[in-house]
N, C-alpha and C. Protein backbone atom coordinates (compact mmCIF):
# COMPACT_ATOMS: atom_id res chain seq x y z
N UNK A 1 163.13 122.04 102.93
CA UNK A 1 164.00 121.38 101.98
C UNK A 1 163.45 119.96 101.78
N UNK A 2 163.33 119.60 100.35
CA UNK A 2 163.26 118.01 100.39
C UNK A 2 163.92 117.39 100.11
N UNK A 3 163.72 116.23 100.39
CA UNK A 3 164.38 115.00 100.70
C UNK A 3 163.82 113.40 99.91
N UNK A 4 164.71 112.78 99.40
CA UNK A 4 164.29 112.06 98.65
C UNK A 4 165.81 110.80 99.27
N UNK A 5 164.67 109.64 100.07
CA UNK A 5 165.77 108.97 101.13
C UNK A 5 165.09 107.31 100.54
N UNK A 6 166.13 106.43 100.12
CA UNK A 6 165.85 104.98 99.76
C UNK A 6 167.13 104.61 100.75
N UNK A 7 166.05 103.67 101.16
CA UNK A 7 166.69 102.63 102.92
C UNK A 7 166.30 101.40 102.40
N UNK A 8 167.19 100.47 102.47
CA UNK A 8 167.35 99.00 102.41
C UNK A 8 167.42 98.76 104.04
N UNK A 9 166.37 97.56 103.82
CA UNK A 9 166.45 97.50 105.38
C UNK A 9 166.95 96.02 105.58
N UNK A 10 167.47 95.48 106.59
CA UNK A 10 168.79 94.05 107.07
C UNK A 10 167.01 93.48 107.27
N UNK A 11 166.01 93.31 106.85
CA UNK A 11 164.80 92.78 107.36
C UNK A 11 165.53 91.05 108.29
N UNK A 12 166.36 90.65 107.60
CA UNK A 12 166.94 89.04 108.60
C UNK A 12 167.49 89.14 109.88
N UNK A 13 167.88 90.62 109.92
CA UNK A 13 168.71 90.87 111.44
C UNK A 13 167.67 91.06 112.50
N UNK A 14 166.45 91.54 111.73
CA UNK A 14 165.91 92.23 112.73
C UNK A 14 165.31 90.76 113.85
N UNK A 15 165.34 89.60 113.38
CA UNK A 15 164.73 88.27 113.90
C UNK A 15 163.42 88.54 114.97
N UNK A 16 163.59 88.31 115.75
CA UNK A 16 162.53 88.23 116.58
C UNK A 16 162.06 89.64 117.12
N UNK A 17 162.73 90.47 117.23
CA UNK A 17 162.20 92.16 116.94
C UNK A 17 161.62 92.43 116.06
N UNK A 18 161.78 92.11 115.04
CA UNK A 18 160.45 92.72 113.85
C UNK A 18 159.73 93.54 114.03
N UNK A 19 158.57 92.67 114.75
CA UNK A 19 157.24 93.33 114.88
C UNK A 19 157.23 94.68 115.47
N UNK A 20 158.13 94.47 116.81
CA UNK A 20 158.17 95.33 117.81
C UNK A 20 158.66 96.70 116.55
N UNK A 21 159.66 96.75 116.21
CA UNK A 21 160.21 97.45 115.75
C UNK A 21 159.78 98.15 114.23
N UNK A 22 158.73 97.13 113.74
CA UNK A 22 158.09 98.06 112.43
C UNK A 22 157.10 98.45 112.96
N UNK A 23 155.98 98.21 114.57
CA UNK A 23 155.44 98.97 114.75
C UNK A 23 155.97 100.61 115.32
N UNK A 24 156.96 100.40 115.96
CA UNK A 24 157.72 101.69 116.08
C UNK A 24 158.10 102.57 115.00
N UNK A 25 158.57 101.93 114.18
CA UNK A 25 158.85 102.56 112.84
C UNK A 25 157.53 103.42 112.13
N UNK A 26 156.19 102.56 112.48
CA UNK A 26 154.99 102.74 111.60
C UNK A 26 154.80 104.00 112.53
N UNK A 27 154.86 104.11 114.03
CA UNK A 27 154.50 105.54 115.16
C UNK A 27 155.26 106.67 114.58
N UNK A 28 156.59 106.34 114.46
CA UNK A 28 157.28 107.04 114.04
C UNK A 28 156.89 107.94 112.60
N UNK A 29 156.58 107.29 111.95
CA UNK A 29 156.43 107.82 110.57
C UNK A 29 155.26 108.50 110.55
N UNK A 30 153.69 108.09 111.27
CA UNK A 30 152.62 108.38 111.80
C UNK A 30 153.12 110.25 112.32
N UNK A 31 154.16 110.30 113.03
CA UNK A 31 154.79 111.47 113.87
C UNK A 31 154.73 112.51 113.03
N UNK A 32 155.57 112.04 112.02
CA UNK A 32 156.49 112.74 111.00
C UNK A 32 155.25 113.17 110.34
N UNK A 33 154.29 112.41 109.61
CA UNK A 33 153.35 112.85 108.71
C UNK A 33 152.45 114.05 109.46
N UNK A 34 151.74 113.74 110.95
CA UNK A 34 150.70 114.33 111.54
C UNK A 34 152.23 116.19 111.67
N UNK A 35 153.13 116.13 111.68
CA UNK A 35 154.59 117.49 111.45
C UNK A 35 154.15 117.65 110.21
N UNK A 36 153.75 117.26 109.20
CA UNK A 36 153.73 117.94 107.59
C UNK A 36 154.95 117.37 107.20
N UNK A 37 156.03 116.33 107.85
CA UNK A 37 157.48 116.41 107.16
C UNK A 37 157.43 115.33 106.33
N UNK A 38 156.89 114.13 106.39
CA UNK A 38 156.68 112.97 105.47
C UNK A 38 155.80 113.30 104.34
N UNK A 39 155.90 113.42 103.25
CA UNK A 39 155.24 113.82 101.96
C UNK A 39 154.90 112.65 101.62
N UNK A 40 155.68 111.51 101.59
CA UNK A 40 155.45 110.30 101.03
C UNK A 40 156.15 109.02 101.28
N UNK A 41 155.58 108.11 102.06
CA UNK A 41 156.47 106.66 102.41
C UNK A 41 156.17 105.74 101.22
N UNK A 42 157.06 105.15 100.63
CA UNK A 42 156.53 104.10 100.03
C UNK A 42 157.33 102.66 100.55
N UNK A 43 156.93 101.56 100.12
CA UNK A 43 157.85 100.20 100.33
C UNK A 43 157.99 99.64 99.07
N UNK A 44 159.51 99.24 99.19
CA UNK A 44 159.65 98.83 97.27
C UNK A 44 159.30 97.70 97.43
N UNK A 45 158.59 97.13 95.89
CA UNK A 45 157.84 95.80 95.87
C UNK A 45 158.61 95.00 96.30
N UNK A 46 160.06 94.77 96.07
CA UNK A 46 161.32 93.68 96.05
C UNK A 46 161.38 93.52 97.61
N UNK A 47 160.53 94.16 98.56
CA UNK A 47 160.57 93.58 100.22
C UNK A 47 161.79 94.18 101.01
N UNK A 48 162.50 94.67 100.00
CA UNK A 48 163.80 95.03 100.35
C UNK A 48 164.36 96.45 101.41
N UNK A 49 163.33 97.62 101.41
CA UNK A 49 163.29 98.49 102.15
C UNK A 49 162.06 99.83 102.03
N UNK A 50 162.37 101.08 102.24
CA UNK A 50 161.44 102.15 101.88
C UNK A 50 161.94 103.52 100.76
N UNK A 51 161.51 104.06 100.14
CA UNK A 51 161.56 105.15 99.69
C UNK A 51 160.51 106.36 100.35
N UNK A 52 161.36 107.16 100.11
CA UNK A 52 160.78 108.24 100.96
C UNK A 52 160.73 109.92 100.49
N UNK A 53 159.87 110.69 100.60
CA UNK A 53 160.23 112.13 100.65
C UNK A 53 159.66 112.73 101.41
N UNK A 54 160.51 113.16 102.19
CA UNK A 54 160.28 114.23 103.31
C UNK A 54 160.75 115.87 102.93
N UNK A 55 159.67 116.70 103.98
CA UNK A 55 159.79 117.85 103.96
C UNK A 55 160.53 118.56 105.44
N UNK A 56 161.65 118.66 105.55
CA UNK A 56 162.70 119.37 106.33
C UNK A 56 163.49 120.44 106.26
N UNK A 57 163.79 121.08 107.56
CA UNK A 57 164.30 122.55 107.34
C UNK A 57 165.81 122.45 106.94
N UNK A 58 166.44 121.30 107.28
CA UNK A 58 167.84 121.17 106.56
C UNK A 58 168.61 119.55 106.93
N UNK A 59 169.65 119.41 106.18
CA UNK A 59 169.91 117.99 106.31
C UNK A 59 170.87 117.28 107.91
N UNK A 60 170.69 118.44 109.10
CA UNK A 60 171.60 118.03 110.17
C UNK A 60 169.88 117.51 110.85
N UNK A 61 168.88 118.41 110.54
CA UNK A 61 167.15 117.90 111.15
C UNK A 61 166.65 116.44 110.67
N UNK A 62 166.80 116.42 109.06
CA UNK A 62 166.69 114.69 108.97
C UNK A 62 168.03 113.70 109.52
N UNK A 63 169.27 113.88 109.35
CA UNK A 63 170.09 113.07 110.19
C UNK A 63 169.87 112.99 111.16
N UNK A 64 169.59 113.66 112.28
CA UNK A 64 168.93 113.37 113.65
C UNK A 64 167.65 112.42 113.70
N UNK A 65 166.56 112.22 112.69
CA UNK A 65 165.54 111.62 112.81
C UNK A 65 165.70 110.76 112.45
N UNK A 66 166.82 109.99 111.04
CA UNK A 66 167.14 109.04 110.31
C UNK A 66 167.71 108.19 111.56
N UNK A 67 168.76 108.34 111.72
CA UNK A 67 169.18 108.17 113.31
C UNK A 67 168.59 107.61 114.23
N UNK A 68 167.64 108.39 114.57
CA UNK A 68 166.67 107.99 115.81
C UNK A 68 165.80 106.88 115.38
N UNK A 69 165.74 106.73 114.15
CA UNK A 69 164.73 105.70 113.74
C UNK A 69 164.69 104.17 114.55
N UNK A 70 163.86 103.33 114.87
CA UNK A 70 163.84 102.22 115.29
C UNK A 70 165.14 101.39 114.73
N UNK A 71 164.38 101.36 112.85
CA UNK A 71 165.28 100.20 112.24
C UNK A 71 166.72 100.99 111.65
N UNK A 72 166.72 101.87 112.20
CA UNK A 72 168.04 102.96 111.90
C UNK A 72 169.40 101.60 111.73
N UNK A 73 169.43 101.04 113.09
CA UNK A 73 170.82 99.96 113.02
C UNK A 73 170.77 99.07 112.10
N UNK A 74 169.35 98.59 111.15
CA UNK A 74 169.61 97.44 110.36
C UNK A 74 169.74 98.15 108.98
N UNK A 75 169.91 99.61 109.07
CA UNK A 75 169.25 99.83 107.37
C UNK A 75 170.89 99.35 106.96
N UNK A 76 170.70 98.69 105.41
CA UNK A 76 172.06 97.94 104.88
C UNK A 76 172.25 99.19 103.92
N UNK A 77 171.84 100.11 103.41
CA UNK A 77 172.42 101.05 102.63
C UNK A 77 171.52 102.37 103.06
N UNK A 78 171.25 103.49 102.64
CA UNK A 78 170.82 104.81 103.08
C UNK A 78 171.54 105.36 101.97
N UNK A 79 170.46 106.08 101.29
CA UNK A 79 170.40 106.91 99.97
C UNK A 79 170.16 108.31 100.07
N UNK A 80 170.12 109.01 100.12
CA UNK A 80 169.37 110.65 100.94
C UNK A 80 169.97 111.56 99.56
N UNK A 81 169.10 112.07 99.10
CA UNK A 81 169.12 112.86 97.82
C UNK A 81 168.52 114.12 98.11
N UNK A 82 168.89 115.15 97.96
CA UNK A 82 168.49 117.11 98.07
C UNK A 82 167.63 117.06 96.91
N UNK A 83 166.06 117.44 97.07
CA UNK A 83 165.55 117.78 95.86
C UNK A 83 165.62 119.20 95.79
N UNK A 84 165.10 119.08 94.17
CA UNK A 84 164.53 120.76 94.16
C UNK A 84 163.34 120.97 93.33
N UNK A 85 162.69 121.85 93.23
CA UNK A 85 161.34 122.07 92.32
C UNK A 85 161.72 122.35 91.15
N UNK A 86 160.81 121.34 89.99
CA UNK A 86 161.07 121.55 88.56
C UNK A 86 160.11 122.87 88.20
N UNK A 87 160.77 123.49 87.40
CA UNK A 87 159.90 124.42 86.70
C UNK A 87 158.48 124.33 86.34
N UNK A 88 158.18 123.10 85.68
CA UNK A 88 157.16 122.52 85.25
C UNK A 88 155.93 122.10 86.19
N UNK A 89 156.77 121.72 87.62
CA UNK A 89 155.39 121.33 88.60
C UNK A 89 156.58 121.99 89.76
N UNK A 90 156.39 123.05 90.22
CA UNK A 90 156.79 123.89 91.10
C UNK A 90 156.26 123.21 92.36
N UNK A 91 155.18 122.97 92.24
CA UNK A 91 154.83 122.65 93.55
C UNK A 91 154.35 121.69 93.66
N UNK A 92 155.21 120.18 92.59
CA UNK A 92 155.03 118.81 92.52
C UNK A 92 153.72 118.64 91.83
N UNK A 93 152.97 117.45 92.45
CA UNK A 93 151.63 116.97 91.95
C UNK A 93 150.82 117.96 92.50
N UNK A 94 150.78 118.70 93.44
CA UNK A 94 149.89 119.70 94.24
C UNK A 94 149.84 121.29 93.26
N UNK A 95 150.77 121.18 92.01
CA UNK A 95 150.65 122.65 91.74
C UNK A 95 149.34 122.42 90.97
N UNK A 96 148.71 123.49 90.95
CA UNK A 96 147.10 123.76 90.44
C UNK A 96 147.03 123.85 88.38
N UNK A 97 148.54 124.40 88.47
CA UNK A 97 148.62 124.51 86.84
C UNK A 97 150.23 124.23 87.26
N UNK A 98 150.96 123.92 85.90
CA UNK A 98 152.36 124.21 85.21
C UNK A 98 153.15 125.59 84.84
N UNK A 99 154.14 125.95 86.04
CA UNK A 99 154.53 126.96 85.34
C UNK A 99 154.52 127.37 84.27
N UNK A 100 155.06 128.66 83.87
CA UNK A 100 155.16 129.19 82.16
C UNK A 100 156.57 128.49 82.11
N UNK A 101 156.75 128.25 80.84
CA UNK A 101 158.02 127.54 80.66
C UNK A 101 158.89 128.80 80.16
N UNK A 102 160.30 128.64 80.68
CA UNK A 102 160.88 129.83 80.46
C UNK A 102 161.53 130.43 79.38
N UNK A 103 161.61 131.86 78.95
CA UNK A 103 161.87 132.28 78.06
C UNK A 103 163.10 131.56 77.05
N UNK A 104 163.28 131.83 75.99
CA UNK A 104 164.39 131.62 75.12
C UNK A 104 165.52 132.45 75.81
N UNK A 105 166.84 131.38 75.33
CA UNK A 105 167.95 132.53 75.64
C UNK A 105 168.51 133.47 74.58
N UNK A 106 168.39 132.73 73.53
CA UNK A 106 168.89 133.40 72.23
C UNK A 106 167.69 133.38 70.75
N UNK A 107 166.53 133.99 71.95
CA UNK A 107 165.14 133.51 70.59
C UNK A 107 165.35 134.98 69.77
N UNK A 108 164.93 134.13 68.42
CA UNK A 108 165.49 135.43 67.01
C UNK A 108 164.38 134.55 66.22
């Protein structure tokens, strides 16, 4: 199942932990990717937190990991969105071609 997760992170709380704690974050995510479950980390330009899509077997498996996260206690909001595959790129940027687009319902 994917997952499409935007985290604002308290970056001022974290004070003198920081470091400690975005290198944990960076192991962490390192984890997730070398599992196949991180598809994609990004950091929004505004400094403000991460966007994310992960690949998971259901949403009680990412709440447990969201959770466990280092900066889990500072994130100031948590977004977590259920994707699904568009017709068009079934299998995202990785499909080889574009599905057939699907029939008419009432073609005359």
């Amino acid at each position: 199942m994917l997952f499409h997760i935007e985290a604002d992170i308290d970056y001022a709380a974290l004070g003198d932990r920081r470091d400690g704690l975005l290198r944990a974050e960076w192991a962490a995510t390192e984890r997730l990717i070398a599992d196949g479950a991180a598809i994609g980390d990004w950091r929004k330009a505004d400094g403000s937190g991460i966007i994310a899509v992960w690949d998971l077997p259901d949403r009680v498996t990412l709440d447990a990991i969201l959770s466990g996260l280092p900066p889990a206690p500072y994130f100031a909001r948590l977004l977590v969105t259920e994707l699904r595959e568009h017709p068009l790129l079934p299998a995202g940027r990785l499909a080889a071609e574009p599905a057939a687009p699907p029939e008419p319902r009432n073609a005359r």
